[in-house]
Protein backbone atom coordinates (compact mmCIF):
# COMPACT_ATOMS: atom_id res chain seq x y z
CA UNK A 1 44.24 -17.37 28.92
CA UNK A 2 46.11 -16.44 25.55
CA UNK A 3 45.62 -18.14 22.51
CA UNK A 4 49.09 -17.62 22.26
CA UNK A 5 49.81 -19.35 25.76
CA UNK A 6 47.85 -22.52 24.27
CA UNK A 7 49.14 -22.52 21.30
CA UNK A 8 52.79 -22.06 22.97
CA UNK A 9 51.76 -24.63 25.43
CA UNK A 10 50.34 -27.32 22.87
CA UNK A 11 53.06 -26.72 20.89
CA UNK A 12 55.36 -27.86 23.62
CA UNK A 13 52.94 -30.89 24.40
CA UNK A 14 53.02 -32.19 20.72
CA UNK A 15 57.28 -31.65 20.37
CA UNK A 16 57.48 -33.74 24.36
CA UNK A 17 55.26 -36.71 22.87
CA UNK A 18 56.89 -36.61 19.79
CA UNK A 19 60.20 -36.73 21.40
């Protein structure tokens, strides 16, 4: 696994729970 796929991946997590 990518950095890049976490860092895509957490990115997305933070923006859901944000939401």
């Amino acid at each position: 696994m990518k950095p890049d796929c976490q860092a895509h991946v957490v990115s997305r997590l933070h923006h859901n729970r944000n939401t």
